[in-house]
N, C-alpha and C. Protein backbone atom coordinates (compact mmCIF):
# COMPACT_ATOMS: atom_id res chain seq x y z
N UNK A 1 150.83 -48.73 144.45
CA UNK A 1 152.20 -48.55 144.89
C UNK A 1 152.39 -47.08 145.22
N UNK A 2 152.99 -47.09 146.52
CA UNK A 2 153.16 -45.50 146.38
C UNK A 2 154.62 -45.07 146.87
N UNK A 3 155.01 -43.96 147.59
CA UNK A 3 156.33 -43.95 147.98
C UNK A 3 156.31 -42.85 148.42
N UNK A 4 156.92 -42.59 150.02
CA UNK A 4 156.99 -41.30 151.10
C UNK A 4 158.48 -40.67 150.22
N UNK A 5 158.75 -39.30 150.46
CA UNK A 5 160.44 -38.90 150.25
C UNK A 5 160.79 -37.96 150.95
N UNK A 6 160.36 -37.02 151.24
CA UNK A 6 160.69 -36.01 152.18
C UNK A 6 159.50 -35.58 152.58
N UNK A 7 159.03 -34.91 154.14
CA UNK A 7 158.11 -34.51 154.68
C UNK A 7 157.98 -33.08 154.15
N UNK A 8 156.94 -32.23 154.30
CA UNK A 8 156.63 -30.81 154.75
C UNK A 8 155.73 -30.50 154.87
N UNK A 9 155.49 -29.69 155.04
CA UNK A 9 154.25 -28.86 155.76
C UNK A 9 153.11 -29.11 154.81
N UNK A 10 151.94 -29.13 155.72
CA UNK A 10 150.78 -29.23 154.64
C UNK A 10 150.32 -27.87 153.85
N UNK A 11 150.67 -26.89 154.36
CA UNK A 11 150.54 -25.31 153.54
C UNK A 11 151.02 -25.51 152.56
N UNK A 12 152.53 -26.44 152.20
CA UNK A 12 153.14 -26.16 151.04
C UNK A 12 152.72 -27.32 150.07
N UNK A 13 151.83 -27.78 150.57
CA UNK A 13 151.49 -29.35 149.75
C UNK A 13 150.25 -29.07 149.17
N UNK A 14 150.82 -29.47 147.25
CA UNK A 14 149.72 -29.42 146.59
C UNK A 14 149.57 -30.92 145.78
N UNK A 15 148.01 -31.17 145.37
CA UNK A 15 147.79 -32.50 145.23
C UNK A 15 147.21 -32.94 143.67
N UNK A 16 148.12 -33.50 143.29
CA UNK A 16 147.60 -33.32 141.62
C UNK A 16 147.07 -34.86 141.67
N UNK A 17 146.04 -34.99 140.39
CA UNK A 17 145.55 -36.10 140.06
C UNK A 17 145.17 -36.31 138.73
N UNK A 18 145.64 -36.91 138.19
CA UNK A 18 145.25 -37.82 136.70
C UNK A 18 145.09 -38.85 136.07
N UNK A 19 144.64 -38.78 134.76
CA UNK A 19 144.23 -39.94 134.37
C UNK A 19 145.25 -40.27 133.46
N UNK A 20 145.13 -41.64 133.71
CA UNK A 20 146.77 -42.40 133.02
C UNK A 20 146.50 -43.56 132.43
N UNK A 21 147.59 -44.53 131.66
CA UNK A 21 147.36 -45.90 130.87
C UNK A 21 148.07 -46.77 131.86
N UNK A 22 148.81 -46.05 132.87
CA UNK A 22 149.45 -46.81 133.63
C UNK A 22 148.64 -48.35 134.44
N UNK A 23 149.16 -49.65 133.87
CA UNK A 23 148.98 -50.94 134.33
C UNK A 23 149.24 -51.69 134.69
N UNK A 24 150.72 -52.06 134.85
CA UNK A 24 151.66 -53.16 135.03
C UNK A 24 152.20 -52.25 136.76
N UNK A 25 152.69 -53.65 137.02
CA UNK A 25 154.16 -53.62 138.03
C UNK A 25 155.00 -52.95 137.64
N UNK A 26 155.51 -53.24 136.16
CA UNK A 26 156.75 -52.93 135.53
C UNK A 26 156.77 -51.19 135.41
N UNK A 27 155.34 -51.00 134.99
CA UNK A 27 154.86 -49.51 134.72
C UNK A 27 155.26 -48.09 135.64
N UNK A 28 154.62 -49.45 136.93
CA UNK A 28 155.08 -48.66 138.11
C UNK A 28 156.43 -48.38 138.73
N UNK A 29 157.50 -49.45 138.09
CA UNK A 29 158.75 -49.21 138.49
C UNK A 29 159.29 -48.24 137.72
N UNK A 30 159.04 -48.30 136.40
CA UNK A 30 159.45 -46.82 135.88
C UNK A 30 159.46 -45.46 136.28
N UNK A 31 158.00 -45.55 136.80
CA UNK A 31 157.22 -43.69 137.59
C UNK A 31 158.24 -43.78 138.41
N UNK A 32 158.57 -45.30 139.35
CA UNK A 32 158.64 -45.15 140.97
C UNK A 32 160.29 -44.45 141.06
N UNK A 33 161.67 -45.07 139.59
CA UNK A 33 162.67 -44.20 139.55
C UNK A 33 162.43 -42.43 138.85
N UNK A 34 161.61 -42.40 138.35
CA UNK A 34 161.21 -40.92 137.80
C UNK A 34 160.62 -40.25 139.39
N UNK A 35 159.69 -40.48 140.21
CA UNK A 35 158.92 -39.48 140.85
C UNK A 35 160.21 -39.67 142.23
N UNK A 36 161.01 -41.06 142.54
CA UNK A 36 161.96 -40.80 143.65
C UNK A 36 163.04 -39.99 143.45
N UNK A 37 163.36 -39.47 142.48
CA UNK A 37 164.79 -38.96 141.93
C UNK A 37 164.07 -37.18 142.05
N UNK A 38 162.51 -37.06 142.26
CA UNK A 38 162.28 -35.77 142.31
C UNK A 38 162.25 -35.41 143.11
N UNK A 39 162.93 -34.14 144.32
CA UNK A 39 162.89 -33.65 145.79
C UNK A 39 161.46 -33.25 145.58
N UNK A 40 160.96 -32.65 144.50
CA UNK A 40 159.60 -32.08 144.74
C UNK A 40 158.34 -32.62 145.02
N UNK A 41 157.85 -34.24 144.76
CA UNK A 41 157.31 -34.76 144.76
C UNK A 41 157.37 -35.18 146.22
N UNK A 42 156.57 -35.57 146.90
CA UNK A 42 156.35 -35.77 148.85
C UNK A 42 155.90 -37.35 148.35
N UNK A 43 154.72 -37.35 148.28
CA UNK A 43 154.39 -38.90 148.18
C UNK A 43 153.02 -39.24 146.37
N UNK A 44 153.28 -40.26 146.20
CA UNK A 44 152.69 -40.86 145.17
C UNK A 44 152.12 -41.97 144.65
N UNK A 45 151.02 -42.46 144.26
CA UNK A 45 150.34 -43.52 143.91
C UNK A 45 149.94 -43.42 142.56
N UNK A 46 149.08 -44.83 142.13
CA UNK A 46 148.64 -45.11 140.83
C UNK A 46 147.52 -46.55 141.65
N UNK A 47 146.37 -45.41 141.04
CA UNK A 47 145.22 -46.81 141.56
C UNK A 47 145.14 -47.76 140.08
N UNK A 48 145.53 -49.34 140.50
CA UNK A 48 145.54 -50.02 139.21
C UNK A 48 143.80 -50.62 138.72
N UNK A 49 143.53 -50.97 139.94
CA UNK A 49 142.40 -50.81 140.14
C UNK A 49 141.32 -49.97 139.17
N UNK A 50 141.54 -48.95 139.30
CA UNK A 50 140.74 -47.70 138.78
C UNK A 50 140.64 -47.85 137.20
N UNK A 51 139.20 -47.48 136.89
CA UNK A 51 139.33 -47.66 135.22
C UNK A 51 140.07 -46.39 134.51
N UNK A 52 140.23 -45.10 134.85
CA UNK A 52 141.24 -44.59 134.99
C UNK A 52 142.47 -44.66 134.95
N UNK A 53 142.71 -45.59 136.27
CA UNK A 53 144.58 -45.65 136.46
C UNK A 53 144.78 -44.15 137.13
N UNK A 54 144.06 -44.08 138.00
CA UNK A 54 144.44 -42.69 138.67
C UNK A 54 146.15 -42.45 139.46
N UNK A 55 146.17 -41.54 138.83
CA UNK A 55 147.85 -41.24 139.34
C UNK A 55 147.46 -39.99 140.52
N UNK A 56 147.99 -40.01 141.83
CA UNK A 56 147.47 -39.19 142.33
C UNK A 56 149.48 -38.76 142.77
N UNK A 57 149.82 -37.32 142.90
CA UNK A 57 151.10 -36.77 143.56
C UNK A 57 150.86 -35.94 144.36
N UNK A 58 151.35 -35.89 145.59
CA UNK A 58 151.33 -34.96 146.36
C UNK A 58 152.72 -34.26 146.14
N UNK A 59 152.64 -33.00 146.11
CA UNK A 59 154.07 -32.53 146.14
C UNK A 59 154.40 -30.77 146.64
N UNK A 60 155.52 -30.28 146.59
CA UNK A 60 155.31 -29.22 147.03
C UNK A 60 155.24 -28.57 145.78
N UNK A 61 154.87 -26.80 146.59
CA UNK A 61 153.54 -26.16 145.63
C UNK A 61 154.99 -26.05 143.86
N UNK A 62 155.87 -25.88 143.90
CA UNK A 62 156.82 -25.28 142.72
C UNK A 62 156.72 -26.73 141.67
N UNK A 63 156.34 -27.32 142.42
CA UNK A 63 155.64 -28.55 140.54
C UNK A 63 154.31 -28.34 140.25
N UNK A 64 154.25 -28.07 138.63
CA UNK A 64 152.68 -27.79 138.35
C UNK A 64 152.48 -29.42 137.57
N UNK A 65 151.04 -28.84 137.37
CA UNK A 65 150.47 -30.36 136.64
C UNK A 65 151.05 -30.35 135.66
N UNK A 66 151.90 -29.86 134.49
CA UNK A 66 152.54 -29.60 133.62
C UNK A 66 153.76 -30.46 133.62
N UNK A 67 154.28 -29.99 134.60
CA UNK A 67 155.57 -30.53 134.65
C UNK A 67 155.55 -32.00 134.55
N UNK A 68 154.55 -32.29 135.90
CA UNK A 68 154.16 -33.98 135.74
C UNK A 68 153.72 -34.62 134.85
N UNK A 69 152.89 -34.17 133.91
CA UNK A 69 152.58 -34.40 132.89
C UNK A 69 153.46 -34.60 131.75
N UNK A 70 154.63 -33.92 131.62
CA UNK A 70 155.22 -34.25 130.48
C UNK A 70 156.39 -35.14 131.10
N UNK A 71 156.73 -35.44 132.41
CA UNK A 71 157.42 -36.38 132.76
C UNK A 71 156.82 -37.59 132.51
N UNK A 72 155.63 -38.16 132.83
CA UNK A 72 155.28 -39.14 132.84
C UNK A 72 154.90 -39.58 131.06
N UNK A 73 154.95 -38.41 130.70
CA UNK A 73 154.60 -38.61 128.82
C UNK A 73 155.92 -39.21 128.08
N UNK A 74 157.07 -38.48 128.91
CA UNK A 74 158.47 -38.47 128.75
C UNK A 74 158.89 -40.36 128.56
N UNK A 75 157.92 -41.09 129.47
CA UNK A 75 158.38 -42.19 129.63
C UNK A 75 157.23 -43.23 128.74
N UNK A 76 156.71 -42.61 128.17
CA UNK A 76 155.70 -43.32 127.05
C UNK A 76 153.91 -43.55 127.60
N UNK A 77 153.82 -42.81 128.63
CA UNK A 77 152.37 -43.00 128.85
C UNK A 77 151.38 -42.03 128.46
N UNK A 78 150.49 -42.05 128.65
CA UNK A 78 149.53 -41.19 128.49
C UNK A 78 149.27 -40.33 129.89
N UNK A 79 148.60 -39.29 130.22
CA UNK A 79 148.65 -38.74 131.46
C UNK A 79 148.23 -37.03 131.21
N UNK A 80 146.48 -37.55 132.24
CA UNK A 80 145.87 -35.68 131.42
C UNK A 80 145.45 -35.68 133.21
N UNK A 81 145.55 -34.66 133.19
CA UNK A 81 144.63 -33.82 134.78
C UNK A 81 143.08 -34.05 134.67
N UNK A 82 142.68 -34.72 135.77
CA UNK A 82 141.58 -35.19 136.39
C UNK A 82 140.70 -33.80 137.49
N UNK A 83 139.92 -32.90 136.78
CA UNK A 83 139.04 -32.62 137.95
C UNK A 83 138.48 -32.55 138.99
């Protein structure tokens, strides 16, 4: 599942990726009101697929992996930065 929100430039676009518990539909509707309600976030997925559960965000450069990280912790998951 992923979701477009505002365009910009690719200079200002940085691309975080992690590893998550994220599994369900339901899982994903949670992120999907957390990461749409953020101007900073551009676009976003979660491979369910993946033994991982890779969460990948594109966003502009003023969100760090930090931030995302404790948002998505915020909502009961697990969620560490991927290499």
């Amino acid at each position: 599942m992923s979701s477009t929100i505002h365009k910009t430039s690719m200079q200002d676009l940085q691309i975080h990726i992690f590893k998550t518990n994220i599994k369900t539909m339901l899982d994903l509707d949670m992120l999907q009101l957390l990461f749409n309600s953020n101007r900073n976030i551009i676009e976003w997925s979660v491979d369910l697929e993946d033994i991982d559960k890779v969460l990948r965000v594109d966003s502009r450069m003023n969100l760090s992996e930090k931030d995302i990280i404790n948002q998505v912790k915020l909502l009961g998951f697990s969620c560490e930065e991927l290499d």
